[in-house]
N, C-alpha and C. Protein backbone atom coordinates (compact mmCIF):
# COMPACT_ATOMS: atom_id res chain seq x y z
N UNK A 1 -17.84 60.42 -71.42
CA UNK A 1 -17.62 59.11 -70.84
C UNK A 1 -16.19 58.68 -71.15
N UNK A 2 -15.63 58.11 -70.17
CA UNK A 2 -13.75 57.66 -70.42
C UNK A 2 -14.05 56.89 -71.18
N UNK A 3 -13.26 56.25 -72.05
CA UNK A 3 -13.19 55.26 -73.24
C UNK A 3 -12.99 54.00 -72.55
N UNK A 4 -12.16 53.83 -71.25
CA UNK A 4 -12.09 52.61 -71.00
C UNK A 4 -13.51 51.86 -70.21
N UNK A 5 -14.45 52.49 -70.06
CA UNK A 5 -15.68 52.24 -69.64
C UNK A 5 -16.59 51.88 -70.70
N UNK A 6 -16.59 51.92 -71.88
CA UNK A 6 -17.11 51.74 -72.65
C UNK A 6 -16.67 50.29 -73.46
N UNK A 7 -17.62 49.54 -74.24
CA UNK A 7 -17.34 48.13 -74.36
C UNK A 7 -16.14 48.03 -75.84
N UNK A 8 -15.14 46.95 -75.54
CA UNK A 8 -14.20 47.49 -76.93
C UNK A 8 -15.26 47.10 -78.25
N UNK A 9 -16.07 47.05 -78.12
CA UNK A 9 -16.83 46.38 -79.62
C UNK A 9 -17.36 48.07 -80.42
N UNK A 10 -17.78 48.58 -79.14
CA UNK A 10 -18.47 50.01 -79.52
C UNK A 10 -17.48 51.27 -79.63
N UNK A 11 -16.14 50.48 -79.27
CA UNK A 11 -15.19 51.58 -79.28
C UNK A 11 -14.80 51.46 -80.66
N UNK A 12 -14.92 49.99 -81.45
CA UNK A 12 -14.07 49.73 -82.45
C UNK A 12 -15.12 50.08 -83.78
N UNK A 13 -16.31 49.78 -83.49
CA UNK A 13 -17.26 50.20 -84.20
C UNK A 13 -18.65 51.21 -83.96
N UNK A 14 -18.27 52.22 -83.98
CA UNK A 14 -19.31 53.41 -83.29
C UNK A 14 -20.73 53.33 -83.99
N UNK A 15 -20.41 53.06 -85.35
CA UNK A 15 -21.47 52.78 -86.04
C UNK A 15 -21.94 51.68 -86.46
N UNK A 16 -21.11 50.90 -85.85
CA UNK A 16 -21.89 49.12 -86.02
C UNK A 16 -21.01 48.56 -87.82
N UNK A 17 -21.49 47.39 -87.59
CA UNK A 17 -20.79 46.34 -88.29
C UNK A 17 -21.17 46.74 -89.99
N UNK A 18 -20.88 47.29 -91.47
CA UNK A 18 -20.91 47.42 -92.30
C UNK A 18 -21.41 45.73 -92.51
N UNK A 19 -23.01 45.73 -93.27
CA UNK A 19 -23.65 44.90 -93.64
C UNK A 19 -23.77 44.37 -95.29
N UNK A 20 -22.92 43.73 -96.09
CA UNK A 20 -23.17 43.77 -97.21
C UNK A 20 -24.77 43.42 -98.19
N UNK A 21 -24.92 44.26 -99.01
CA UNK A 21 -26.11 44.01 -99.55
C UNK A 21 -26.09 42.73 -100.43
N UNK A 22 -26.74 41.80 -100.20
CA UNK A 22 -26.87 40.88 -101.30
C UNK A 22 -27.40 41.31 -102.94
N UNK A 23 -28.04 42.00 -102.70
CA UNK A 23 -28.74 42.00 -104.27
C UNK A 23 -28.70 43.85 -104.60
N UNK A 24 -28.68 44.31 -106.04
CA UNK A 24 -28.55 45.81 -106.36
C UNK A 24 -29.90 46.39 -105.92
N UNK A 25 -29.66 47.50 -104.56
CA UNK A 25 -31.18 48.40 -104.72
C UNK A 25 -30.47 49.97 -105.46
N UNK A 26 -30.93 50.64 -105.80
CA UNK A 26 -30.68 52.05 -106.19
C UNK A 26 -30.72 52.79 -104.73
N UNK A 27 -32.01 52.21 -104.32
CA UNK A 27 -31.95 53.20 -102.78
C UNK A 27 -30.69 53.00 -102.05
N UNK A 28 -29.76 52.42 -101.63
CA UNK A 28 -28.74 52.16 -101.24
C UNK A 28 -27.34 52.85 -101.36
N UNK A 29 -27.48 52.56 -103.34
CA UNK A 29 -26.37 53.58 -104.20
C UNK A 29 -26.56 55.41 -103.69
N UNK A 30 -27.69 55.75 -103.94
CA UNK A 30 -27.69 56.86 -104.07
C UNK A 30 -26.80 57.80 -102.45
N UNK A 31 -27.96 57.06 -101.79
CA UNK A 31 -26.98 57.63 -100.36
C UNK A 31 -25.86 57.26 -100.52
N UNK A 32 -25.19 56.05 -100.34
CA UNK A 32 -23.39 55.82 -100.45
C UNK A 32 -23.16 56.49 -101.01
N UNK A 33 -23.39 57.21 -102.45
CA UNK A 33 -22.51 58.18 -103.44
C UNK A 33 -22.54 59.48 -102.66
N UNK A 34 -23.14 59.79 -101.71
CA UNK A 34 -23.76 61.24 -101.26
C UNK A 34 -22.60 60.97 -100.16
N UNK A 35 -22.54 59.90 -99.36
CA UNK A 35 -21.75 59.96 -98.41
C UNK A 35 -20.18 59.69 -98.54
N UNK A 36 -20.12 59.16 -99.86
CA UNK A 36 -18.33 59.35 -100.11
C UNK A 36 -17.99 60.99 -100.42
N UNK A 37 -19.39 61.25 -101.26
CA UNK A 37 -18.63 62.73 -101.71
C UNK A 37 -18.71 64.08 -100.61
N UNK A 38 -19.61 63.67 -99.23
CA UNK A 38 -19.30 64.10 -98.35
C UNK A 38 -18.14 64.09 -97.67
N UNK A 39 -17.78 62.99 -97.22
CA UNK A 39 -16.98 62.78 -96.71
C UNK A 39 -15.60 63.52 -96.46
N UNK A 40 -14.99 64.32 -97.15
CA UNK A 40 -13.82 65.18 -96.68
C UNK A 40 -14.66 66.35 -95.96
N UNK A 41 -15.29 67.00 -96.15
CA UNK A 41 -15.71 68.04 -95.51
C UNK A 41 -16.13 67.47 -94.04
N UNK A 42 -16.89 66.39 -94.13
CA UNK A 42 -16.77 65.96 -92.40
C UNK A 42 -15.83 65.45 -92.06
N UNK A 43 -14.58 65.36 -92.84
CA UNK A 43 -13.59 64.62 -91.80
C UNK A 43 -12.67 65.82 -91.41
N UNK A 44 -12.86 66.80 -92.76
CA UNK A 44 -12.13 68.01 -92.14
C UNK A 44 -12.84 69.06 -90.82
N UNK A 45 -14.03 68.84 -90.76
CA UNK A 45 -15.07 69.47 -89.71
C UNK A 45 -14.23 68.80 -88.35
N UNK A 46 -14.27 67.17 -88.59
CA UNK A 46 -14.26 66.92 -87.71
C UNK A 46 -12.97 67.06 -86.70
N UNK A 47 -11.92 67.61 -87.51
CA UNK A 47 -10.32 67.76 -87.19
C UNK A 47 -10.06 68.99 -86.81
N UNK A 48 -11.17 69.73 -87.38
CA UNK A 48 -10.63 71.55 -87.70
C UNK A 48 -9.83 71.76 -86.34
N UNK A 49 -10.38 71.53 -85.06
CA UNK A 49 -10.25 72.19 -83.99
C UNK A 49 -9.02 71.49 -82.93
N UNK A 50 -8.61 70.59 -83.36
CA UNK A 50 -7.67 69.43 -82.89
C UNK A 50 -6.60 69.96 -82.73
N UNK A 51 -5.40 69.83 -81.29
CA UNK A 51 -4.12 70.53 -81.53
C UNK A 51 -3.87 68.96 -81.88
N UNK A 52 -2.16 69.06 -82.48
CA UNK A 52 -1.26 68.01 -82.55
C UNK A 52 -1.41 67.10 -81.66
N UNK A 53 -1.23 67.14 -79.93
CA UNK A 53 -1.62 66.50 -79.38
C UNK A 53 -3.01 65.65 -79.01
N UNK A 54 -3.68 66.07 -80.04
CA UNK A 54 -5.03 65.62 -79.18
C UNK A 54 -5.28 64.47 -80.72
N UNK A 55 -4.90 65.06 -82.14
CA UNK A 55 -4.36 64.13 -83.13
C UNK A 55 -3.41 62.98 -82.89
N UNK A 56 -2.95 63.17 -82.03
CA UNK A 56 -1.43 62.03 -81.33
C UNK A 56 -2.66 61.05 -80.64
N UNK A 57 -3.19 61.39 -80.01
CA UNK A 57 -4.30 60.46 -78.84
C UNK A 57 -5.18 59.51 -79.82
N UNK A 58 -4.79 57.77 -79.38
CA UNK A 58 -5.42 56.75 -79.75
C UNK A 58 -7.17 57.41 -80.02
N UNK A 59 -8.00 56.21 -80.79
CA UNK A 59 -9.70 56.58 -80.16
C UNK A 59 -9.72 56.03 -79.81
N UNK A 60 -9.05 54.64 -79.19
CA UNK A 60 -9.37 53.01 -78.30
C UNK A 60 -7.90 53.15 -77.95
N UNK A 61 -7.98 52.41 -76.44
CA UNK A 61 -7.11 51.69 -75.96
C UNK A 61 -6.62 50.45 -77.28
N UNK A 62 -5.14 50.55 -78.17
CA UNK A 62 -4.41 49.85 -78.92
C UNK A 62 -4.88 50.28 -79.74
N UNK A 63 -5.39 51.47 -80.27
CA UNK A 63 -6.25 51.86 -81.62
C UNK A 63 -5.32 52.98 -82.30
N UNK A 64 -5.51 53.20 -83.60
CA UNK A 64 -4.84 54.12 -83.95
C UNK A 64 -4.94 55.62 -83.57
N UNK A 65 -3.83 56.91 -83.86
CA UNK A 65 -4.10 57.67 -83.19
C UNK A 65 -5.34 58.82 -84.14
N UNK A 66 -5.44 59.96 -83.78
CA UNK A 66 -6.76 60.40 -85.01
C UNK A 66 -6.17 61.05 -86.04
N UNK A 67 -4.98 61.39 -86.04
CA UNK A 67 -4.05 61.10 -87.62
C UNK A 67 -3.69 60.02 -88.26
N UNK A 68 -3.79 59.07 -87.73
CA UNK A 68 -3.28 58.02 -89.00
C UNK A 68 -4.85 57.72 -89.11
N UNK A 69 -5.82 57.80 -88.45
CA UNK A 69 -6.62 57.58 -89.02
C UNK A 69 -7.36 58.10 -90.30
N UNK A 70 -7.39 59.73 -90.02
CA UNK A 70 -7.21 60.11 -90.94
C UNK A 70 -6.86 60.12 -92.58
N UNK A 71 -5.39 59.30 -92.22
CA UNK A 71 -4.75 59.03 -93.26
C UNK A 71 -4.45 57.97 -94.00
N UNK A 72 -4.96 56.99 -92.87
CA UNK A 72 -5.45 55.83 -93.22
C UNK A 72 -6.58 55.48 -94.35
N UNK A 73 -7.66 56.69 -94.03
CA UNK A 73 -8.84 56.71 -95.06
C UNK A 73 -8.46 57.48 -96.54
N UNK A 74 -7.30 58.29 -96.40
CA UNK A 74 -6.64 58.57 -97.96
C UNK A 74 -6.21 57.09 -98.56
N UNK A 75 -5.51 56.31 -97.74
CA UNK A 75 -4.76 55.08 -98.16
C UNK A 75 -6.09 54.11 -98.71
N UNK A 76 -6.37 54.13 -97.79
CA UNK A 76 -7.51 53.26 -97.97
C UNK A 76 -8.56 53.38 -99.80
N UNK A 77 -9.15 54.54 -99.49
CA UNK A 77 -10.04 55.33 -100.79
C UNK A 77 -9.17 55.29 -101.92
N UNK A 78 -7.88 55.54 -101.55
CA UNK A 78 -6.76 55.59 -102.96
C UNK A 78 -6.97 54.15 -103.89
N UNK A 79 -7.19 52.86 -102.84
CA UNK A 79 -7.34 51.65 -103.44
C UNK A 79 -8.50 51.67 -103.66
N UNK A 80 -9.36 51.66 -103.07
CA UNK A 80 -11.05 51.82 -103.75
C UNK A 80 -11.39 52.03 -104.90
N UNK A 81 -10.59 53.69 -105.26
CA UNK A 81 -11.32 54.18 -106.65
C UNK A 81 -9.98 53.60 -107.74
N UNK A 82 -9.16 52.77 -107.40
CA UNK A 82 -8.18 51.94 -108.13
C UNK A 82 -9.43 50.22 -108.18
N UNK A 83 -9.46 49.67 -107.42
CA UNK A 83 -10.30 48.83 -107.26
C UNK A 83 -11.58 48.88 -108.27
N UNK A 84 -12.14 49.71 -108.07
CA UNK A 84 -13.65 50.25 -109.43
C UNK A 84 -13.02 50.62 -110.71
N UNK A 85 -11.94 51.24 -110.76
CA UNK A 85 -11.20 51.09 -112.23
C UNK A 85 -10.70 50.16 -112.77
N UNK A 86 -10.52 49.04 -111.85
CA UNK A 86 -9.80 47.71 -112.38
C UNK A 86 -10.92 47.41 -112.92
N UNK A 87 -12.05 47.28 -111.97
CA UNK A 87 -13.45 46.20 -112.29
C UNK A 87 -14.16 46.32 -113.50
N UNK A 88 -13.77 47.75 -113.72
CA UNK A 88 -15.08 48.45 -114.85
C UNK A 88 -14.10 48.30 -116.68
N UNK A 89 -12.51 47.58 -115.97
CA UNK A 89 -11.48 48.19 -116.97
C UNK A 89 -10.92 46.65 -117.45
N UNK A 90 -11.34 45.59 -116.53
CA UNK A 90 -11.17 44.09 -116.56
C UNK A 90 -12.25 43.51 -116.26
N UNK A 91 -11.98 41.97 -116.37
CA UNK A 91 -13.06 41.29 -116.24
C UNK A 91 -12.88 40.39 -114.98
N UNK A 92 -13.71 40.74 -113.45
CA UNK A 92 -13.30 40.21 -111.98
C UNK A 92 -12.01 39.89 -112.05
N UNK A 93 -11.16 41.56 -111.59
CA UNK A 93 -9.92 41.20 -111.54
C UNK A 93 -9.52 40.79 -110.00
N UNK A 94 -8.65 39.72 -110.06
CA UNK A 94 -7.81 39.69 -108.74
C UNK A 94 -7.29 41.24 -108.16
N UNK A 95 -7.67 41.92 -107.08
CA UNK A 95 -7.09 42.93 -106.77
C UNK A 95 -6.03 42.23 -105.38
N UNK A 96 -5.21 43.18 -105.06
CA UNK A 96 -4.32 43.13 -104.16
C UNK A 96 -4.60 43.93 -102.79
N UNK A 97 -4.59 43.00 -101.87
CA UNK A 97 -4.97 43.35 -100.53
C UNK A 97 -3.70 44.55 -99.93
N UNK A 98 -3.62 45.25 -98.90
CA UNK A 98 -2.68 45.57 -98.73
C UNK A 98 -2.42 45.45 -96.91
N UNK A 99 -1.33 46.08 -96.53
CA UNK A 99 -1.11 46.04 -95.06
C UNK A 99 -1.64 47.29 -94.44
N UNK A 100 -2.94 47.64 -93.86
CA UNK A 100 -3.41 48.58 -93.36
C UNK A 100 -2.94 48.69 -92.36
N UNK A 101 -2.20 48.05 -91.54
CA UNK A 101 -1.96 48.04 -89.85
C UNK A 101 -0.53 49.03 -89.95
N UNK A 102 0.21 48.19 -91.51
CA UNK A 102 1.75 48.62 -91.31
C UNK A 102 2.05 49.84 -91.91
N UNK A 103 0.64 50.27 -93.16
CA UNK A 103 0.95 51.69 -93.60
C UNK A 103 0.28 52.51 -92.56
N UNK A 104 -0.73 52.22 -91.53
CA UNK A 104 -0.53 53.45 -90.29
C UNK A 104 0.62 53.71 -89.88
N UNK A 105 1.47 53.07 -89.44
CA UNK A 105 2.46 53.37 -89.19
C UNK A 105 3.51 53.80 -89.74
N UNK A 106 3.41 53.55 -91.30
CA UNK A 106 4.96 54.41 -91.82
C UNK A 106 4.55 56.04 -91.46
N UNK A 107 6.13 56.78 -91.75
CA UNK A 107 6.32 58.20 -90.99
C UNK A 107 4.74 59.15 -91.82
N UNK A 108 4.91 59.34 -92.81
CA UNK A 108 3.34 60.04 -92.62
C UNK A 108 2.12 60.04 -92.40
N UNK A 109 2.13 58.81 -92.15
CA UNK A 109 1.04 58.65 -91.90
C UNK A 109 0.61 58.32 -90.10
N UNK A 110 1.98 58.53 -89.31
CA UNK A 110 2.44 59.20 -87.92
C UNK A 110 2.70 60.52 -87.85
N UNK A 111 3.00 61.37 -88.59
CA UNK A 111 3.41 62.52 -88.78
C UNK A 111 2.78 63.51 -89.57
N UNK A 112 2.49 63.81 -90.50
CA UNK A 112 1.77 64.35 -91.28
C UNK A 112 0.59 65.11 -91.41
N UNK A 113 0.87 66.29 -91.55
CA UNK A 113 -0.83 67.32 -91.10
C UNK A 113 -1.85 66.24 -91.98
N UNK A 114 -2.92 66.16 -90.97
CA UNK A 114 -3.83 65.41 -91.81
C UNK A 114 -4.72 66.12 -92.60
N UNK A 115 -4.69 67.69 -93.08
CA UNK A 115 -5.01 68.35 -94.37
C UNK A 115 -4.24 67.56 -95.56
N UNK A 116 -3.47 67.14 -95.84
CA UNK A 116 -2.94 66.76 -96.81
C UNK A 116 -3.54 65.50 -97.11
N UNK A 117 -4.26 64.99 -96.58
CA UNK A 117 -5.12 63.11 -96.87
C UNK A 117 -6.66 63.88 -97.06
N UNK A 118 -6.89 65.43 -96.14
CA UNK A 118 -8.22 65.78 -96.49
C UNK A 118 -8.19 65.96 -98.04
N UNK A 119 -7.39 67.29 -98.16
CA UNK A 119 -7.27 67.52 -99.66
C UNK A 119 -7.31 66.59 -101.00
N UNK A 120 -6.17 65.43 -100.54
CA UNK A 120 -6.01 64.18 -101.73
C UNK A 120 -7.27 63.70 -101.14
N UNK A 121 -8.00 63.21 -100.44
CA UNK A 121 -9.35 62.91 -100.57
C UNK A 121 -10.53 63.49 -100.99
N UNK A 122 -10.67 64.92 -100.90
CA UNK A 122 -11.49 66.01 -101.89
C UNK A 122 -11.94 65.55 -103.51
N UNK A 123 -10.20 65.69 -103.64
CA UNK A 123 -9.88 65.32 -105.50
C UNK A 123 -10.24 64.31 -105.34
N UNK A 124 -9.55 63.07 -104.92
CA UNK A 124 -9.83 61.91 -105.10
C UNK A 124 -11.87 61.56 -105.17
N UNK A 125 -12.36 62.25 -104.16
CA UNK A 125 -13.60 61.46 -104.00
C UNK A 125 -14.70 62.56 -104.56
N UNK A 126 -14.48 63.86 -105.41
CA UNK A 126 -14.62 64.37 -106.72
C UNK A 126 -14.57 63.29 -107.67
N UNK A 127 -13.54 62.95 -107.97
CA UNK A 127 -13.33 61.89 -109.29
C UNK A 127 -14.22 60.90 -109.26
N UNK A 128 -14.28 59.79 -107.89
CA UNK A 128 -14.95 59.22 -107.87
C UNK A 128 -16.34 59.26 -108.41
N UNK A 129 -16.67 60.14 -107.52
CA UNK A 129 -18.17 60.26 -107.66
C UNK A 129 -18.61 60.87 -108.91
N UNK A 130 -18.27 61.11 -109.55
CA UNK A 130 -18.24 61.91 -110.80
C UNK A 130 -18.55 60.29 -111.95
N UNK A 131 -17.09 59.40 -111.72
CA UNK A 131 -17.36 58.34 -112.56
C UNK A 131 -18.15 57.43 -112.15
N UNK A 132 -18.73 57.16 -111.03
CA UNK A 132 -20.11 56.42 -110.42
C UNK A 132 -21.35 56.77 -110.93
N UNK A 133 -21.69 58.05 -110.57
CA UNK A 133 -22.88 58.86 -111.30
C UNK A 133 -22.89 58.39 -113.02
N UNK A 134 -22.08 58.19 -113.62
CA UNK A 134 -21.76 57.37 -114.95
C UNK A 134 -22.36 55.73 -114.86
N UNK A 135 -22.06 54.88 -114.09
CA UNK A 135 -22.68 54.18 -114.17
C UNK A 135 -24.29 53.41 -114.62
N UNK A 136 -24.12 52.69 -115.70
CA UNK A 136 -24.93 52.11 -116.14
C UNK A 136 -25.31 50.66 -114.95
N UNK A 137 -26.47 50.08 -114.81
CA UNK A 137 -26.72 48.88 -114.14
C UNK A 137 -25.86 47.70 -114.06
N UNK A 138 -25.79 47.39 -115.31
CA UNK A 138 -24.25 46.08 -115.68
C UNK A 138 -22.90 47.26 -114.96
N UNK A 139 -22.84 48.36 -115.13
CA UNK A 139 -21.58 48.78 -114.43
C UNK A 139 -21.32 48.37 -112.72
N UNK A 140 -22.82 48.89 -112.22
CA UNK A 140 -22.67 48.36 -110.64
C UNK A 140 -22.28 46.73 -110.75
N UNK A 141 -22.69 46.16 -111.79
CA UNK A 141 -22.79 44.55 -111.13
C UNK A 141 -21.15 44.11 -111.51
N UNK A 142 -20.55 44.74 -111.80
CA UNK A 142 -18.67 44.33 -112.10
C UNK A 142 -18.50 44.51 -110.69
N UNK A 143 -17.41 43.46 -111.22
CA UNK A 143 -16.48 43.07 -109.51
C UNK A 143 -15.54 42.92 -109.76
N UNK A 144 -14.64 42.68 -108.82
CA UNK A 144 -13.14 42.28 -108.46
C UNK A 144 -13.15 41.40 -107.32
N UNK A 145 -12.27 40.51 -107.39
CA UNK A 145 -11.85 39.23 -106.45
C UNK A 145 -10.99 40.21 -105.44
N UNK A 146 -11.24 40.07 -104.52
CA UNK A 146 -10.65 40.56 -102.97
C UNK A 146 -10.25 39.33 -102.77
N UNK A 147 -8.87 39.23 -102.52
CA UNK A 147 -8.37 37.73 -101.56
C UNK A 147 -8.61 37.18 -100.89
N UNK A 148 -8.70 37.86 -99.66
CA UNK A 148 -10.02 37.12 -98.38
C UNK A 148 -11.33 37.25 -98.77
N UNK A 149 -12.26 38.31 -99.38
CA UNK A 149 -13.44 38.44 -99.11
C UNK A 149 -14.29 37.66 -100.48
N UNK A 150 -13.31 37.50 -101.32
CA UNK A 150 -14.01 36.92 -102.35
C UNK A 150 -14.61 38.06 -103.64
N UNK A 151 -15.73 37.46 -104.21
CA UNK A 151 -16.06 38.36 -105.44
C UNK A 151 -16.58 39.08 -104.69
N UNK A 152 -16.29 41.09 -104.80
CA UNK A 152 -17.28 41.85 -104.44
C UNK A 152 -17.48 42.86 -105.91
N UNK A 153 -19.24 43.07 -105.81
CA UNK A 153 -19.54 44.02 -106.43
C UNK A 153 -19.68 45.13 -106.75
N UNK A 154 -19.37 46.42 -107.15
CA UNK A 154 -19.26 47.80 -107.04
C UNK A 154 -20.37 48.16 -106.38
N UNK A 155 -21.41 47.66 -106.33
CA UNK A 155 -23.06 48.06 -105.83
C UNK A 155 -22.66 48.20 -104.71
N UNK A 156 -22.10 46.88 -104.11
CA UNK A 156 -21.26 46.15 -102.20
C UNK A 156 -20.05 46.96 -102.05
N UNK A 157 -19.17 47.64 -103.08
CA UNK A 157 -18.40 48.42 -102.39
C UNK A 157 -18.75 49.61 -101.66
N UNK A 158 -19.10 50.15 -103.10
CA UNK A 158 -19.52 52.18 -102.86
C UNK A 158 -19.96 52.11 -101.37
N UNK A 159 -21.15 50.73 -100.94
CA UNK A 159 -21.76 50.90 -99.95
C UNK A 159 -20.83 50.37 -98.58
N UNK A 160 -19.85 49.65 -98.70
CA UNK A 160 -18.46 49.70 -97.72
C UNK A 160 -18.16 50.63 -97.72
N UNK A 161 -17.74 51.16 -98.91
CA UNK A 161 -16.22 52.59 -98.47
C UNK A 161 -17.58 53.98 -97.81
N UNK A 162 -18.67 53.69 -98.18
CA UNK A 162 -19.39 54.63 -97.33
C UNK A 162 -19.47 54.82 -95.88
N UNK A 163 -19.97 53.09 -95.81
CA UNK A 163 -19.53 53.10 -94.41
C UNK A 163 -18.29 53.12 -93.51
N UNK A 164 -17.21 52.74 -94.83
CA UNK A 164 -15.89 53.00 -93.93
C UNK A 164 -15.93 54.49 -93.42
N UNK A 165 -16.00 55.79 -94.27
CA UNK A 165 -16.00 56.75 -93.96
C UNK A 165 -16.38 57.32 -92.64
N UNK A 166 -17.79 56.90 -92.73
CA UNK A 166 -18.82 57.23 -91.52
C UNK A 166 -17.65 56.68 -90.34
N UNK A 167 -17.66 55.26 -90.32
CA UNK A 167 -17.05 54.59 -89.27
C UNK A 167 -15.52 55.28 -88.61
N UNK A 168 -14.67 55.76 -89.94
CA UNK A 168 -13.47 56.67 -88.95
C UNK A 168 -14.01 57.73 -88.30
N UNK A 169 -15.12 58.38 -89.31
CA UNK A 169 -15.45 59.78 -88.64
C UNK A 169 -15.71 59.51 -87.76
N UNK A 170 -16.66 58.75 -87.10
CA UNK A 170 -17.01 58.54 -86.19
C UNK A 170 -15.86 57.94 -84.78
N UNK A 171 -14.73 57.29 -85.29
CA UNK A 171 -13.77 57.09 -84.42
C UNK A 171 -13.37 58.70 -83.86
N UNK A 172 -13.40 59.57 -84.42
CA UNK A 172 -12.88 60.74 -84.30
C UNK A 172 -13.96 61.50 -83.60
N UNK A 173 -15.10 61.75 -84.28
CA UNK A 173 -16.27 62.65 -83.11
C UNK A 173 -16.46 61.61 -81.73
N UNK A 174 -16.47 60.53 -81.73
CA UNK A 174 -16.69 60.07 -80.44
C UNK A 174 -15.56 59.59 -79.29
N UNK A 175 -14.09 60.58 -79.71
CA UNK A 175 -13.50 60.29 -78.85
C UNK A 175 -13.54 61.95 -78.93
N UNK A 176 -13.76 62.73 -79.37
CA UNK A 176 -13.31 64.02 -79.02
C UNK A 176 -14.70 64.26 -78.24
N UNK A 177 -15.60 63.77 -78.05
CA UNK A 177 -17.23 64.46 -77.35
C UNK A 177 -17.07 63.50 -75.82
N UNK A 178 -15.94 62.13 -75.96
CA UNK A 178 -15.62 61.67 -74.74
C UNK A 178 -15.03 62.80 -73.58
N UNK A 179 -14.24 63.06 -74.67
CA UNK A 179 -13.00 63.70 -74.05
C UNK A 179 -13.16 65.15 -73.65
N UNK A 180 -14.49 65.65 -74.27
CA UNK A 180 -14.96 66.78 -74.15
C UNK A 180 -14.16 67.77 -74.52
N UNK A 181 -13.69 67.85 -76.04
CA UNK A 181 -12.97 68.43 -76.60
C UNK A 181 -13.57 68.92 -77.22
């Protein structure tokens, strides 16, 4: 199906709107931890076959292209498992938001084989998951102050950056099965 036929809500979110949990379930944690530490192997699945050009190609009309997206989710995860080290290392620290729009765009993250954000995401989300699985109950319930979003809890992250994951991958398999690539 062409992308411009399709509604921009479902282009922007393939997998729908990331729902925060109000209260700690375990059932919740366990999958999120399964799906961060998945996560490079499907994002590298999902690239393997991609020339340069087809990495250059938006997944939405004004959307990023499927390398910075890519690399966007190194940028992104890099603050995450910085974010859970503040929380677990302070007491609800103010963390610092950053410019996601403007680091797609600096040169590597336009340029740049996106093996190199798979790889630093491997290690990176190794580590992670490694010091999560550590977690004690009072560990999930530490937070950090997000500027806009307010107090969030490690329980409410793991289960964001899970779904962030899903959600690029998914920018990426559903423009390449459009496109019949």
């Amino acid at each position: 199906m062409e992308t411009s036929t399709l509604p921009l809500e479902q282009l922007r979110y393939p997998v729908g709107r990331f729902e925060i949990p109000p209260l700690y379930r375990s059932a919740l944690i366990k999958p999120a931890m399964a799906a961060i530490e998945a996560l490079p192997a499907q994002l590298r699945a999902a690239v393997a076959s991609l020339s340069d050009e087809q990495l250059d190609t938006p997944y939405r009309p004004g959307g990023w292209t499927l390398r910075q997206v890519v690399h966007h989710l190194a940028d992104s995860h890099l603050n995450a498992v910085s974010r859970f080290r503040l929380a677990l290392t302070e007491d609800r620290p103010l963390i610092k938001a950053y410019e996601e729009s403007s680091w797609a765009y600096l040169h590597d993250a336009r340029w740049a084989d996106p093996e190199l954000s798979i790889q630093l995401l491997e290690a990176l989300h190794q580590r992670w998951t490694l010091l999560m699985r550590s977690f004690s109950m009072e560990e999930w319930h530490r937070s950090f102050q997000h500027p806009q979003r307010g107090e969030v809890y490690l329980f409410q992250a793991v289960g964001m950056y899970a779904w962030h994951g899903e959600h690029h991958v998914a920018h990426i398999t559903s423009l390449t099965e459009r496109m019949g690539w």
